[in-house]
C-alpha atoms as a PDB file:
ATOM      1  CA  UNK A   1     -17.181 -82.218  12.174  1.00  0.00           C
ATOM      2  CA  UNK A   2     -14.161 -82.011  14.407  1.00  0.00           C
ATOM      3  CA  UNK A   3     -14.526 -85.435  14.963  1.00  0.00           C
ATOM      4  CA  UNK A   4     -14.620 -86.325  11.356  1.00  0.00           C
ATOM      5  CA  UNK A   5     -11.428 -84.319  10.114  1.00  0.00           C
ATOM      6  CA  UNK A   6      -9.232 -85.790  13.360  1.00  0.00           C
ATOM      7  CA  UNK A   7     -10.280 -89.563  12.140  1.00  0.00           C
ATOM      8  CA  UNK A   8      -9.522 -88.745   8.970  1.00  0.00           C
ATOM      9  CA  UNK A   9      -6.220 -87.313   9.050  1.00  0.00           C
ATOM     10  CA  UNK A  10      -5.188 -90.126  11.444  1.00  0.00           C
ATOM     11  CA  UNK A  11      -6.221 -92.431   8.807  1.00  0.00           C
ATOM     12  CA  UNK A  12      -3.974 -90.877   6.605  1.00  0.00           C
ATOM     13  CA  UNK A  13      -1.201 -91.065   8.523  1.00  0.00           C
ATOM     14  CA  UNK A  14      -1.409 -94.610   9.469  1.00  0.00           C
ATOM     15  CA  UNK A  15      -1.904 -95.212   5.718  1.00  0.00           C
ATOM     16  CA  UNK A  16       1.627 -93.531   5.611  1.00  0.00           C
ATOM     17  CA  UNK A  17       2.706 -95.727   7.495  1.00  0.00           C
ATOM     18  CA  UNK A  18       3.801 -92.612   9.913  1.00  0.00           C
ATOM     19  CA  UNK A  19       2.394 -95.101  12.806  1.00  0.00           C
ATOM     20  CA  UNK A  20       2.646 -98.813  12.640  1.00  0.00           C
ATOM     21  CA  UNK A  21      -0.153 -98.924  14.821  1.00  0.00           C
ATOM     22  CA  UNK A  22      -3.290 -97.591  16.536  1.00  0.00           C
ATOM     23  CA  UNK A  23      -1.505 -97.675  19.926  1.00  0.00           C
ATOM     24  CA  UNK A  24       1.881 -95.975  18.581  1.00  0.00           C
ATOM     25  CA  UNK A  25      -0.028 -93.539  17.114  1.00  0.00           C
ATOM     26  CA  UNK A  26      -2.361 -93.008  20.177  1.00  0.00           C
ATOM     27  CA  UNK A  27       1.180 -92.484  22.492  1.00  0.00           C
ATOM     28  CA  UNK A  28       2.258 -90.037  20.128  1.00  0.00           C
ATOM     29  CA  UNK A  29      -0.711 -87.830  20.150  1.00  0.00           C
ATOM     30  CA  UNK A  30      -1.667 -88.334  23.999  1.00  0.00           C
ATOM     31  CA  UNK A  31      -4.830 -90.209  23.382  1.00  0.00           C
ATOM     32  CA  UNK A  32      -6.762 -92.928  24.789  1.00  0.00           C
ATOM     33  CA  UNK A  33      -6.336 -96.199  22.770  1.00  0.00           C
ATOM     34  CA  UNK A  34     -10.103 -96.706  23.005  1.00  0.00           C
ATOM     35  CA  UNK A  35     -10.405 -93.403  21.928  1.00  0.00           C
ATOM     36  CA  UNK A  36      -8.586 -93.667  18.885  1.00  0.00           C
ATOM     37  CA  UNK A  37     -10.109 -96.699  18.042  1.00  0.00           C
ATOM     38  CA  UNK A  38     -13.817 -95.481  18.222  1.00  0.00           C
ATOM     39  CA  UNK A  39     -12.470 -92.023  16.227  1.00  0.00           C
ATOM     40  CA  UNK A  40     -11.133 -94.231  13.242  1.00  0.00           C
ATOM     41  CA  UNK A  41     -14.108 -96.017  13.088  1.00  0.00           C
ATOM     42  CA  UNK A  42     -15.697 -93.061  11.698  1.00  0.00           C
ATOM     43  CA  UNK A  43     -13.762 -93.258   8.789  1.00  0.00           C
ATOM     44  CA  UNK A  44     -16.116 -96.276   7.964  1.00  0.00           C
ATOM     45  CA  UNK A  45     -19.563 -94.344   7.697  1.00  0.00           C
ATOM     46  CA  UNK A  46     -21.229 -93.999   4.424  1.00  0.00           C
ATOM     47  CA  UNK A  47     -19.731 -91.489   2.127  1.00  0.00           C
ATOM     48  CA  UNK A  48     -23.272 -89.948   2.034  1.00  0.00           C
ATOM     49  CA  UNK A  49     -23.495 -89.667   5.395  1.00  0.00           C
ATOM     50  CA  UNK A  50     -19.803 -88.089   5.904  1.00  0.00           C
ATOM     51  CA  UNK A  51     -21.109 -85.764   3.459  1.00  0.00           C
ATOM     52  CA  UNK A  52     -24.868 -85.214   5.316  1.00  0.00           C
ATOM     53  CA  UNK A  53     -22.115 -84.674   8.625  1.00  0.00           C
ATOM     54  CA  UNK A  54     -20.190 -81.969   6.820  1.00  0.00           C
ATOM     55  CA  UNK A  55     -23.290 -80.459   5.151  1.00  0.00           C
ATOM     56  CA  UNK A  56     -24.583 -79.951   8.546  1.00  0.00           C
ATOM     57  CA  UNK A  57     -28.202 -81.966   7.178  1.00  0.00           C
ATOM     58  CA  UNK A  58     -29.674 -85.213   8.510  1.00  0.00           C
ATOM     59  CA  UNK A  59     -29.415 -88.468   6.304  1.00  0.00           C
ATOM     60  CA  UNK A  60     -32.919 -89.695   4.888  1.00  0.00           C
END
């Protein structure tokens, strides 16, 4: 869930346009690039699976 709520937020920031890019944003925070990258991509699941995540159930 910690997870989710980090990739989301950065997703909202680069939306912003706080960071022009993965990497500028990654510097700023301390993170791996890589890192990053994989994170955001969780911001691509399924909405019914972000909410199966948050629920704490398993998706059918």
């Amino acid at each position: 869930m910690e997870a989710l709520a980090r990739a989301f937020r950065y997703q909202r920031l680069l939306d912003e346009g706080q960071y022009a890019s993965i990497t500028e944003m990654a510097e700023a925070e301390r993170l791996d690039r890589g890192y990053m990258g994989r994170l955001l991509q969780l911001t691509l699941l399924a909405p019914d699976t972000v909410e199966a995540i948050l629920d704490g159930g398993a998706t059918e």
